[in-house]
C-alpha atoms as a PDB file:
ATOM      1  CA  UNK A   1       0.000   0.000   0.000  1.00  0.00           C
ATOM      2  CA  UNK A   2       3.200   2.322  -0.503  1.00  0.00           C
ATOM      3  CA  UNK A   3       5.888   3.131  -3.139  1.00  0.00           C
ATOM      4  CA  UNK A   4       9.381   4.111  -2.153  1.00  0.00           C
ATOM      5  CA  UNK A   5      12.818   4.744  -2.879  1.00  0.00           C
ATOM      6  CA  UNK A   6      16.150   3.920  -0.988  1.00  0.00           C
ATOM      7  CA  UNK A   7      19.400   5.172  -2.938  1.00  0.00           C
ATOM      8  CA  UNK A   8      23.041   6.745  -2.234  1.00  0.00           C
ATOM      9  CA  UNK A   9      24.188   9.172  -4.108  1.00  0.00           C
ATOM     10  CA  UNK A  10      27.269   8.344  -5.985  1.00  0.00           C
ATOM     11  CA  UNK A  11      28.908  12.138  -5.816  1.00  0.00           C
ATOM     12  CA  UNK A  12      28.880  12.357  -1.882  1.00  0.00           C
ATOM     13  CA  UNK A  13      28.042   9.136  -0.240  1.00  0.00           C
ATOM     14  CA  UNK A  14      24.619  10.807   1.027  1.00  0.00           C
ATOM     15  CA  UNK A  15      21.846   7.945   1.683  1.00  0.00           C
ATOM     16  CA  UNK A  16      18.327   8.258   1.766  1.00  0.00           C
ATOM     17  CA  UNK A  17      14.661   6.727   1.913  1.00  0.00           C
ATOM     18  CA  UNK A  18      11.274   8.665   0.531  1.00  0.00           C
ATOM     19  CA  UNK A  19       7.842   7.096   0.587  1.00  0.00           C
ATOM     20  CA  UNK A  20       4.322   7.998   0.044  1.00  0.00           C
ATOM     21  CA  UNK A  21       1.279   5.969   1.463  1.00  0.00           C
ATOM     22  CA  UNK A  22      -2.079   6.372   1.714  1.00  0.00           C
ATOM     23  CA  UNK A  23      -1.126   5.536   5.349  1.00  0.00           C
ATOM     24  CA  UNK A  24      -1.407   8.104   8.296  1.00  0.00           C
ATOM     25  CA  UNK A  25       2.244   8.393   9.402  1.00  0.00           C
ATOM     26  CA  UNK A  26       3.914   6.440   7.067  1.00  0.00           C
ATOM     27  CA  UNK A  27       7.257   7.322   7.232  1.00  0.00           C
ATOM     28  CA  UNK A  28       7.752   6.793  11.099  1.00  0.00           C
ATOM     29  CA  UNK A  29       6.582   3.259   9.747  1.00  0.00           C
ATOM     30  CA  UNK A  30       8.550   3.096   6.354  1.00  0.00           C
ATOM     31  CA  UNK A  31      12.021   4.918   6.962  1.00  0.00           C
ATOM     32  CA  UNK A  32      15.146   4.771   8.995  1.00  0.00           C
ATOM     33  CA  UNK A  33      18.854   5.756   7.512  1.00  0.00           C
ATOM     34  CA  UNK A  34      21.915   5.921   9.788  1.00  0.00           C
ATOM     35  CA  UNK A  35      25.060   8.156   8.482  1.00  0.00           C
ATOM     36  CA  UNK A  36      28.020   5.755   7.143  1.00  0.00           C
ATOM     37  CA  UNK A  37      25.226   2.539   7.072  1.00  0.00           C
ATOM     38  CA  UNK A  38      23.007   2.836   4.629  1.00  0.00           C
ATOM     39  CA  UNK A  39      18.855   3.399   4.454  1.00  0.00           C
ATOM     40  CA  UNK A  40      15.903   0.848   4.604  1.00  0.00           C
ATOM     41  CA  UNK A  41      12.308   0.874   3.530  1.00  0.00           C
ATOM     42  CA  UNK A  42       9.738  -1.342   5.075  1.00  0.00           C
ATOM     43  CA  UNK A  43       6.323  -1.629   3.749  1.00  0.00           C
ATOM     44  CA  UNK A  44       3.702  -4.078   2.754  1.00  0.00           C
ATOM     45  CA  UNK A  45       2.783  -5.209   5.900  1.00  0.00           C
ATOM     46  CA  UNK A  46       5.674  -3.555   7.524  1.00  0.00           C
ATOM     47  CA  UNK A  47       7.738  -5.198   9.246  1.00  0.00           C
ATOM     48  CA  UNK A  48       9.281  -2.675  11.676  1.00  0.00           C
ATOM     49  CA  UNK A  49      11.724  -4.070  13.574  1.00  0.00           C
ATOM     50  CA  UNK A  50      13.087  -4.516  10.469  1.00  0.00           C
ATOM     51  CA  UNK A  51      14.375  -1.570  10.427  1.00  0.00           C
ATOM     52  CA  UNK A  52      16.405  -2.037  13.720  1.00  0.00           C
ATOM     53  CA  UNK A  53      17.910  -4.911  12.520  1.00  0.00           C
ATOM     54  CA  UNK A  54      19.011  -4.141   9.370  1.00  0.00           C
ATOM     55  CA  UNK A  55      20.544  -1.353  10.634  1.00  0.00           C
ATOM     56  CA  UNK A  56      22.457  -3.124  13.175  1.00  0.00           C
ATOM     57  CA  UNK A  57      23.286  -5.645  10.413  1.00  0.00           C
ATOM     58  CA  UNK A  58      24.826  -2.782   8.686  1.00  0.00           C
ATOM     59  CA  UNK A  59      26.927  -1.989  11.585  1.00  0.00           C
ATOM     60  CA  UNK A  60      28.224  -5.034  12.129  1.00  0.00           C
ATOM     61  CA  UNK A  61      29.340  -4.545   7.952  1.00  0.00           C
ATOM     62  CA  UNK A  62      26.942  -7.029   6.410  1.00  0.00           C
ATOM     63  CA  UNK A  63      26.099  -5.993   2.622  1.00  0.00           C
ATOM     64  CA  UNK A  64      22.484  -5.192   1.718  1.00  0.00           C
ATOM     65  CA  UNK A  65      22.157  -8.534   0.153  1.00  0.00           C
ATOM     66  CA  UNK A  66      23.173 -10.353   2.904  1.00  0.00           C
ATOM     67  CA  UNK A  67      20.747  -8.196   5.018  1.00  0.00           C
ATOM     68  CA  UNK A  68      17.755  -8.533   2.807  1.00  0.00           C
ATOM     69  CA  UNK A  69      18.096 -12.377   2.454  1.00  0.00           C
ATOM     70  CA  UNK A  70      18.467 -12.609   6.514  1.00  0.00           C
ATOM     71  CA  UNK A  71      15.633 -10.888   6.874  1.00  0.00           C
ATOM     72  CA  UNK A  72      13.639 -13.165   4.589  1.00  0.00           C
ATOM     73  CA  UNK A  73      14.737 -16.276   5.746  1.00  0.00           C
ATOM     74  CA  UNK A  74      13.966 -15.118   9.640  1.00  0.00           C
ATOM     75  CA  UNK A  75      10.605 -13.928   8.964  1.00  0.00           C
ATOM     76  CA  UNK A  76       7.461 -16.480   8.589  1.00  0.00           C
ATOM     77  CA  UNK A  77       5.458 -13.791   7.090  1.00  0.00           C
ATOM     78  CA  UNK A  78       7.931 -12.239   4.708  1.00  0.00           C
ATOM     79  CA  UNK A  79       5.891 -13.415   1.658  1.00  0.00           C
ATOM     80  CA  UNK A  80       3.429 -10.556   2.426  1.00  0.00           C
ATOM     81  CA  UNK A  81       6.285  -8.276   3.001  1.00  0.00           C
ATOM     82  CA  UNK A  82       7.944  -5.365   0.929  1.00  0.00           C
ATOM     83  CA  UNK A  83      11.273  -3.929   1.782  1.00  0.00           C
ATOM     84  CA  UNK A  84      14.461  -2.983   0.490  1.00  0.00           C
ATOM     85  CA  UNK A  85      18.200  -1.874   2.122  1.00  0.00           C
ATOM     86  CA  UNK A  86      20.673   0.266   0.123  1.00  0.00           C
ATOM     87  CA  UNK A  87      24.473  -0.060   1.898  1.00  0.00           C
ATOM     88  CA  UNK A  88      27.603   2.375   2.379  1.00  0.00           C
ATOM     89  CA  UNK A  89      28.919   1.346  -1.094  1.00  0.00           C
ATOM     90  CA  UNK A  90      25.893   1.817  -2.865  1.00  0.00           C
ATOM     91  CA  UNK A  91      24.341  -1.441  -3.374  1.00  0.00           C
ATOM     92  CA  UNK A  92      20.666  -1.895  -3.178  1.00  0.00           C
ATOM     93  CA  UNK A  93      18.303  -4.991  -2.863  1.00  0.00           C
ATOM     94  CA  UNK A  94      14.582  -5.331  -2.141  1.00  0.00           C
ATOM     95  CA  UNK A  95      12.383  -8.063  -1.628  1.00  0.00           C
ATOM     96  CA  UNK A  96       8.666  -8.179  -2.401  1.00  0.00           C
ATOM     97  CA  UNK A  97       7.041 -11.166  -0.905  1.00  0.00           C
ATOM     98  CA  UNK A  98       4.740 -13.498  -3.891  1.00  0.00           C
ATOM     99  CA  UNK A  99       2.036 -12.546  -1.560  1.00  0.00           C
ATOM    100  CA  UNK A 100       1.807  -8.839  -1.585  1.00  0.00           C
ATOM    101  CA  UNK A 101      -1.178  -6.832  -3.178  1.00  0.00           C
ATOM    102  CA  UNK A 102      -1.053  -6.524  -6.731  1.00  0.00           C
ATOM    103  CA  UNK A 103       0.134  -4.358  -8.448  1.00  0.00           C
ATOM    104  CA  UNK A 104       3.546  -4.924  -6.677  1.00  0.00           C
ATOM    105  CA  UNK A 105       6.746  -5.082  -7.860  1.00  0.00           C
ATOM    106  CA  UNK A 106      10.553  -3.281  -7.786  1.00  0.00           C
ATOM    107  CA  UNK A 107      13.071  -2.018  -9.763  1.00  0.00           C
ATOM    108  CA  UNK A 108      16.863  -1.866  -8.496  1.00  0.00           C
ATOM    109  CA  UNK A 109      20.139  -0.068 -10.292  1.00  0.00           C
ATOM    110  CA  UNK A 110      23.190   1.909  -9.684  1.00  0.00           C
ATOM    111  CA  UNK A 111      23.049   2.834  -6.029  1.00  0.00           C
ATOM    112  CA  UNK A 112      18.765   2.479  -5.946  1.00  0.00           C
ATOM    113  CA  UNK A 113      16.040   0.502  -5.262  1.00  0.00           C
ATOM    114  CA  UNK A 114      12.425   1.269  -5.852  1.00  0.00           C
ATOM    115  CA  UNK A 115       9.634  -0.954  -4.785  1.00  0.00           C
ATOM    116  CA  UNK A 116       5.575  -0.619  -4.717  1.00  0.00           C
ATOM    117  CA  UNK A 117       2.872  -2.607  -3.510  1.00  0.00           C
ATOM    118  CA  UNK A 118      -1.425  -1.803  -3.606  1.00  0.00           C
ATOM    119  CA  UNK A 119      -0.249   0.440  -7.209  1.00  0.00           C
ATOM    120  CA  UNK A 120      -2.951   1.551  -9.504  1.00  0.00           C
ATOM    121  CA  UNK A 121      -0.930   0.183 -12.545  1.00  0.00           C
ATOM    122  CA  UNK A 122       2.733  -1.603 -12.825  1.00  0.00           C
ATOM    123  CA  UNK A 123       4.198   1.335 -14.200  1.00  0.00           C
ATOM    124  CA  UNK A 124       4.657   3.194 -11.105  1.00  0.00           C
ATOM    125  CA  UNK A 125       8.321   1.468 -10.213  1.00  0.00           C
ATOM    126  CA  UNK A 126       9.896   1.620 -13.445  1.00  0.00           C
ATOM    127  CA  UNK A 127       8.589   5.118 -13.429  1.00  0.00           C
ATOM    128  CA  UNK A 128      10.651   5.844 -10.174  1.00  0.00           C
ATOM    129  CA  UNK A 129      14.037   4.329 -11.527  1.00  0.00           C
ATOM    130  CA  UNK A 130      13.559   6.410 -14.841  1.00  0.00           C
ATOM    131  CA  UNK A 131      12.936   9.670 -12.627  1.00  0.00           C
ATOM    132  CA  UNK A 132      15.544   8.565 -10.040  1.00  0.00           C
ATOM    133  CA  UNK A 133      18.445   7.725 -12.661  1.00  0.00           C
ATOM    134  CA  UNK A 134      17.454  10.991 -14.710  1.00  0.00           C
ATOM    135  CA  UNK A 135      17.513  13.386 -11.925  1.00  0.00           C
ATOM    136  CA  UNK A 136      20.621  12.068  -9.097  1.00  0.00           C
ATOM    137  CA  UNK A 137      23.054  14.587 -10.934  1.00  0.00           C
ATOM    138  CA  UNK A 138      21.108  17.222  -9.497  1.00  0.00           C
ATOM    139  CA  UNK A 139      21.302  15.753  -5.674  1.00  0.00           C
ATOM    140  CA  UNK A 140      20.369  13.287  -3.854  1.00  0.00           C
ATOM    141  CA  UNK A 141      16.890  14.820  -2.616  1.00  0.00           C
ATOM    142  CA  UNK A 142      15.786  16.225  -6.002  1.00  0.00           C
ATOM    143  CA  UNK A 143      16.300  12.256  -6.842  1.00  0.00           C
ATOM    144  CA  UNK A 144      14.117  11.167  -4.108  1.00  0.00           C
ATOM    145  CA  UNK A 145      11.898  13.682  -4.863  1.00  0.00           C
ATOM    146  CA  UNK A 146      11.336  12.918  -8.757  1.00  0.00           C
ATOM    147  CA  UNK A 147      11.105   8.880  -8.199  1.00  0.00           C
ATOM    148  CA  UNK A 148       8.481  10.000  -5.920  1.00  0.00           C
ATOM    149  CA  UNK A 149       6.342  12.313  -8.583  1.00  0.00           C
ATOM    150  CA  UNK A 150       6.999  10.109 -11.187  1.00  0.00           C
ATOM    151  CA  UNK A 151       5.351   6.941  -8.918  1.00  0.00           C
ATOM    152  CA  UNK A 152       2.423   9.306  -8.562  1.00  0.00           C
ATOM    153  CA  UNK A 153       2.098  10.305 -12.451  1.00  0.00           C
ATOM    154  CA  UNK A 154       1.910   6.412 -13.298  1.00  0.00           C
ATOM    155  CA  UNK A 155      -0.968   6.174 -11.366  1.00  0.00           C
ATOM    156  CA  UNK A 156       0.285   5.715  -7.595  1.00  0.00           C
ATOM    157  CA  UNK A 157      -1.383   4.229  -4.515  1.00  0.00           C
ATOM    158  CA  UNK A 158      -4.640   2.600  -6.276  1.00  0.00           C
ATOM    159  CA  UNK A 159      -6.215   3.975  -2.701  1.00  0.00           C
ATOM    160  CA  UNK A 160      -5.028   7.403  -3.229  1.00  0.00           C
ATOM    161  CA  UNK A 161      -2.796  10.054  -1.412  1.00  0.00           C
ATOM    162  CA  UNK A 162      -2.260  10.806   2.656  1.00  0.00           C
ATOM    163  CA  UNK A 163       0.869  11.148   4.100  1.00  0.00           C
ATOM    164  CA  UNK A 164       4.792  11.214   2.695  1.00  0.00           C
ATOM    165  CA  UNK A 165       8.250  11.234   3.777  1.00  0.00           C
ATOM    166  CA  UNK A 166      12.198  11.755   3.076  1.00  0.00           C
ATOM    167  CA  UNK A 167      14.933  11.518   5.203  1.00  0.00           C
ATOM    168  CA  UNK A 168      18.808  11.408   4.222  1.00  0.00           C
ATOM    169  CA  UNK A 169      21.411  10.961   6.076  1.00  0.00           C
ATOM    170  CA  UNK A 170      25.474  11.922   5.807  1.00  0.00           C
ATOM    171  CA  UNK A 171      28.104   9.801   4.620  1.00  0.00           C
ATOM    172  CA  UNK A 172      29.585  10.048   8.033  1.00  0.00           C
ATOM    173  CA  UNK A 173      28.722  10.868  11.214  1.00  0.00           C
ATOM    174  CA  UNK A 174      26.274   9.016  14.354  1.00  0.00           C
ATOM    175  CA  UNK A 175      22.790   7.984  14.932  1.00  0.00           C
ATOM    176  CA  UNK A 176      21.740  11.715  15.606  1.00  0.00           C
ATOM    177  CA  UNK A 177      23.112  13.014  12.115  1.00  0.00           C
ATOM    178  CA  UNK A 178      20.786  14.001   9.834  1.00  0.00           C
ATOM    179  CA  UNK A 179      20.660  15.791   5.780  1.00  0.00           C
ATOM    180  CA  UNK A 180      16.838  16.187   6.116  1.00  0.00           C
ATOM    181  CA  UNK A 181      14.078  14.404   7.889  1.00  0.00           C
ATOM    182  CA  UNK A 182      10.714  15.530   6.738  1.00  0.00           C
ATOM    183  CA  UNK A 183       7.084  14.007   7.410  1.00  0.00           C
ATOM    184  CA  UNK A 184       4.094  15.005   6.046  1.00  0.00           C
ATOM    185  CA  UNK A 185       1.569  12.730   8.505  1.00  0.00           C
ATOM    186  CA  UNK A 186      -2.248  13.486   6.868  1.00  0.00           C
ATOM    187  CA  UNK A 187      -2.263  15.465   3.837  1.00  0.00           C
ATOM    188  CA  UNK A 188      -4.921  15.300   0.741  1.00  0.00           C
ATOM    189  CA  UNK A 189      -1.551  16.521  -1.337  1.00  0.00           C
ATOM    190  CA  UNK A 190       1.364  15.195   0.340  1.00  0.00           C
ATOM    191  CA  UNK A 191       3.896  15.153  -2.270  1.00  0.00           C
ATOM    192  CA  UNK A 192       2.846  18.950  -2.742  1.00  0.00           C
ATOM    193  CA  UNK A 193       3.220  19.337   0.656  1.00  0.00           C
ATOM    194  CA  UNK A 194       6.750  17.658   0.929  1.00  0.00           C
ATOM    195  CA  UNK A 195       8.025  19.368  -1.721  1.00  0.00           C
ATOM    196  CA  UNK A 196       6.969  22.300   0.600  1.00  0.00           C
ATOM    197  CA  UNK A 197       8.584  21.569   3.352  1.00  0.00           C
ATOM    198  CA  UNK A 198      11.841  20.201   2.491  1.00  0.00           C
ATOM    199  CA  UNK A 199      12.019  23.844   0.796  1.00  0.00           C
ATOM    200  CA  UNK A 200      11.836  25.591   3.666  1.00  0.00           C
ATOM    201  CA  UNK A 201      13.891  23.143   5.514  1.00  0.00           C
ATOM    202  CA  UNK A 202      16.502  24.425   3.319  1.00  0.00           C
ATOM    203  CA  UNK A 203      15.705  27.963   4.524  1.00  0.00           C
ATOM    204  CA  UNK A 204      16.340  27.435   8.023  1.00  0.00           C
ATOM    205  CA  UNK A 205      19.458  25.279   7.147  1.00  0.00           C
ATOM    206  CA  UNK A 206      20.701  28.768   5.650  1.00  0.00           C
ATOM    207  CA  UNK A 207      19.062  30.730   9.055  1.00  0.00           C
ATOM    208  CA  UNK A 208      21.351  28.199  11.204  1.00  0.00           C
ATOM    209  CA  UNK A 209      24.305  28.788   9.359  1.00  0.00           C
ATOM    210  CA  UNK A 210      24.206  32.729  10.079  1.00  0.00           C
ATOM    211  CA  UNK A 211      23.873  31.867  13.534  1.00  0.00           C
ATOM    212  CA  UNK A 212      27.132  29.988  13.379  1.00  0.00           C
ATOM    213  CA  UNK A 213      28.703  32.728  11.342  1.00  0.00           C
ATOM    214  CA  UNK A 214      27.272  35.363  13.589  1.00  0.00           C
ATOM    215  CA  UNK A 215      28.567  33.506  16.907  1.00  0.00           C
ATOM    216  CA  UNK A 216      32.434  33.279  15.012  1.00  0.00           C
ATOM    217  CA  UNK A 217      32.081  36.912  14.065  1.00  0.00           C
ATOM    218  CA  UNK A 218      31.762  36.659  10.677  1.00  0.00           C
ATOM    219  CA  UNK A 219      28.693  39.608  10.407  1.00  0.00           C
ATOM    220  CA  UNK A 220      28.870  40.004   6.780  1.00  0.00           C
ATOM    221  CA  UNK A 221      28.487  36.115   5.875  1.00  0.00           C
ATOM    222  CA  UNK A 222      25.676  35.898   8.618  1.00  0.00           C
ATOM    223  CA  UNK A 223      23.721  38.554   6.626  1.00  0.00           C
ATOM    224  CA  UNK A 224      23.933  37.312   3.704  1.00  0.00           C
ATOM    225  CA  UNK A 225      22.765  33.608   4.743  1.00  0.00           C
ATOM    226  CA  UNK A 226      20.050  35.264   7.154  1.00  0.00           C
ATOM    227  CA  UNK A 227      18.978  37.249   3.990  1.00  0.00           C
ATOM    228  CA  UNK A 228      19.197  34.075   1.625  1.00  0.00           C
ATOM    229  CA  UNK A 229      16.965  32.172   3.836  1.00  0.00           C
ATOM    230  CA  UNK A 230      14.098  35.004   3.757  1.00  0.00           C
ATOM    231  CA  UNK A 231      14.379  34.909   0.039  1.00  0.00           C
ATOM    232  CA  UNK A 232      14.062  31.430   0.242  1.00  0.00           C
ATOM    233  CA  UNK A 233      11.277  31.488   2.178  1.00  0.00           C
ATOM    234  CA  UNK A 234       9.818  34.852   2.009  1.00  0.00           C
ATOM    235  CA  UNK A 235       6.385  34.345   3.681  1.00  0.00           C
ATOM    236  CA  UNK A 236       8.010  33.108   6.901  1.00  0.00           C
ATOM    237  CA  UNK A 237       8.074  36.091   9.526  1.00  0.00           C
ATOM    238  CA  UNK A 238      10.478  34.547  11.317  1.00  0.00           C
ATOM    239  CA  UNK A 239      12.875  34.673   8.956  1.00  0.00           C
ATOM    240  CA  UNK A 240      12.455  38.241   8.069  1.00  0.00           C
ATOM    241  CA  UNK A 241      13.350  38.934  11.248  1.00  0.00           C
ATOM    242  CA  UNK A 242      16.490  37.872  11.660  1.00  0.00           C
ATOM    243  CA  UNK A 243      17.293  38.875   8.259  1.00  0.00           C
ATOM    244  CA  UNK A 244      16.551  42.292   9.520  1.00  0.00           C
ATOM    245  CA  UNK A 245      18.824  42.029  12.417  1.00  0.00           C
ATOM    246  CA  UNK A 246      21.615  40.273  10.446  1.00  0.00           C
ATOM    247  CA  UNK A 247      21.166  43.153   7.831  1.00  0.00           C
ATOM    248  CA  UNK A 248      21.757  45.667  11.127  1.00  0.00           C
ATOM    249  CA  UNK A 249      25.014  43.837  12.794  1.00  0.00           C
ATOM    250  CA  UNK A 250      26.696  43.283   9.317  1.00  0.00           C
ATOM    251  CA  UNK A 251      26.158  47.108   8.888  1.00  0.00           C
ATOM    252  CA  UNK A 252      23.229  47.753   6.482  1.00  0.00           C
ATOM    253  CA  UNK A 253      20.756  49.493   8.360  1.00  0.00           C
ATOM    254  CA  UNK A 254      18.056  50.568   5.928  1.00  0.00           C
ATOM    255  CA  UNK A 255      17.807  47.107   4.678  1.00  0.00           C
ATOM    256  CA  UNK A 256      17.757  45.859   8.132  1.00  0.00           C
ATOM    257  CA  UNK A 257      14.925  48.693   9.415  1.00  0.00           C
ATOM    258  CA  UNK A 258      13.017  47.474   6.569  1.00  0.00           C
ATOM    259  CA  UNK A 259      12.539  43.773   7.090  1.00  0.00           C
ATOM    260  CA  UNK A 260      12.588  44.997  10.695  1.00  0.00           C
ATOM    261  CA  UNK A 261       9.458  47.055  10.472  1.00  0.00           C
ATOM    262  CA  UNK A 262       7.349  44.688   7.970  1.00  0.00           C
ATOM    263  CA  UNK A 263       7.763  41.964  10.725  1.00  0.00           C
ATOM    264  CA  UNK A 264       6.403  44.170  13.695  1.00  0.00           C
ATOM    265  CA  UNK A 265       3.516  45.331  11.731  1.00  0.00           C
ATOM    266  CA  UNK A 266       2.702  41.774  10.468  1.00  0.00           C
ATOM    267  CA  UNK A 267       2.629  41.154  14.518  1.00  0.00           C
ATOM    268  CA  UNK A 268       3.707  43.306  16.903  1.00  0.00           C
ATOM    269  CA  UNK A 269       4.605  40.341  19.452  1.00  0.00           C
ATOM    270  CA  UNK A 270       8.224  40.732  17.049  1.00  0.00           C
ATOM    271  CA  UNK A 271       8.332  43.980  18.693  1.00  0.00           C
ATOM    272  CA  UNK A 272       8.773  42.629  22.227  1.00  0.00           C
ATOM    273  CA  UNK A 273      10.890  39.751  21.181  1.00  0.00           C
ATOM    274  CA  UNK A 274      13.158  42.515  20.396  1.00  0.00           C
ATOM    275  CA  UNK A 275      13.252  43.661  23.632  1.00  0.00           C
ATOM    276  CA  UNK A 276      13.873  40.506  24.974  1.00  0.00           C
ATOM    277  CA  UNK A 277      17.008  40.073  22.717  1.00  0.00           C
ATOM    278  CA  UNK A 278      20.073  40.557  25.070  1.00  0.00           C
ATOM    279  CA  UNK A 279      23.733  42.111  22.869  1.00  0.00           C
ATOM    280  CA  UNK A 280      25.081  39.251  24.128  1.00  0.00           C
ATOM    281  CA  UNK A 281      23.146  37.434  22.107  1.00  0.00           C
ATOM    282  CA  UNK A 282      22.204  39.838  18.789  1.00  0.00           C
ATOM    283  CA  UNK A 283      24.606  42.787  19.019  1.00  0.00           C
ATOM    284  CA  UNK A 284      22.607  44.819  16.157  1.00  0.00           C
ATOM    285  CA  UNK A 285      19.323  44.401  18.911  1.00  0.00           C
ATOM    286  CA  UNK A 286      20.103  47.938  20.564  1.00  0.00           C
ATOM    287  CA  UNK A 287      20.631  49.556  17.942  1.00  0.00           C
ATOM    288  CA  UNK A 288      17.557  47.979  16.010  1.00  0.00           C
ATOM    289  CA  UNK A 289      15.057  49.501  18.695  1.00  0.00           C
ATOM    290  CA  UNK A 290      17.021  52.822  18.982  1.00  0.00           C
ATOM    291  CA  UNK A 291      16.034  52.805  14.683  1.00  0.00           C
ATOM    292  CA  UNK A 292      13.001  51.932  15.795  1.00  0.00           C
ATOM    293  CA  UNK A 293      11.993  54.461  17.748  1.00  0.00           C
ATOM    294  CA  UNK A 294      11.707  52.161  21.432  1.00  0.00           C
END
């Protein structure tokens, strides 16, 4: 009742899992990824300690393939079972049990593996590896991304849309390390909404890296990512506020007072976060309410 992707990208050793379902919550059921490991999809009827286990299979540096066929073999049920492991050197298997809901089926390649069970037609995986192989020059997450709207364009989920997922993970680093972890839980346009949000995930990924900039010093650089990640996101208020204030400590003050002003009058409660807003922490904050006027 699901189609998803697990892949690593070939340029940076990035790994990943998307899904869509129409599933409440699918991808706390469908996804986990571990930096330096590799990614797994369970679906079907999921399977999830799967997901603990293949992962700690991967630790212990078994290859997907081994992984997969242990997980097979140790599972009474896994003929109604759809899942699929990609590893730290890029090779991907799936299974998809004889007993899952038609149409079913997957499609594996270079670093990928796409598989699909309860589909409106059996286009939707070969759809996915097309998209997929077509679009990984561009990143790993544009990748997951197209498999994902191609898998709906060749019909999807015979039961329709709900909930979708994506989450990548470094090619080093712990547990905790994460590229992007997005959920959409209950949507009537998931993959619309995804999209969404993984957008403005990269807008606060700029926003953080000002405020690493900004602690070091750098005021210029923290402008111009504070600035970037309005841009990127310009109907977030947040994010015109601390544009504003970056624009202020690197500064620019008329660009700063700007922003600055729009986000007070959009709600005033910005107003008294200023106030709140020690030098210690924003050094342009004085000098932003002295601009202002309060």
């Amino acid at each position: 009742m699901t189609y998803s992707i697990v892949a690593r990208d070939p340029a940076t050793g990035a790994m990943g899992v998307a899904v869509q379902s129409h599933w409440f919550g699918v991808g706390s059921v469908v996804c986990a990824a571990s930096a330096g490991l590799g990614a797994i999809a369970t679906q079907a009827m999921p399977q999830v300690q799967h997901k603990p286990r293949a992962l700690a299979m991967l630790r212990e540096g078994r290859s997907a393939a081994d992984i997969v066929a242990a997980l097979v073999e140790g599972d009474a049920a896994s003929a109604h079972r759809q899942f699929a492991v990609v590893d730290a050197s890029g090779l991907a298997v799936a299974h998809t049990g004889a007993s899952c809901v038609a149409a079913a089926g997957q499609a594996t390649g270079d670093g990928y593996a796409c598989q699909a069970n309860m589909m409106r037609s059996a286009d939707v995986w070969p759809a996915m590896a097309e998209a997929y192989e077509a679009t990984i020059g561009q990143g790993l997450t544009a990748a997951l991304l197209a498999a994902l709207d191609a898998a709906e364009l060749a019909g999807g989920d015979l039961r329709g849309r709900q909930a979708a997922a994506i989450l990548v993970v470094p090619a080093e680093g712990t547990d905790a390390d994460r590229l992007l972890d997005v959920r959409v839980e209950d949507s009537p346009e998931p993959l619309q909404e995804l999209h969404r949000l993984v957008a403005l995930n990269g807008a606060y990924l700029l926003a953080d890296q000002g405020d690493q900039l900004l602690a070091n010093g750098d005021f210029a650089a923290a402008a111009d990512r504070y600035v970037a990640a309005y841009e990127s996101a310009p109907d977030t208020v947040e994010l015109k506020f601390w544009a504003g204030l970056g624009l202020l400590t690197a500064g620019l003050p008329e660009r700063g007072l700007v922003l600055l002003k729009e986000t007070i009058d959009a709600d005033a409660s910005w107003h008294e976060m200023l106030r709140r807003l020690s030098p210690e922490i924003v050094p342009s904050a004085p000098e932003a309410l002295r601009l202002l006027g309060s």
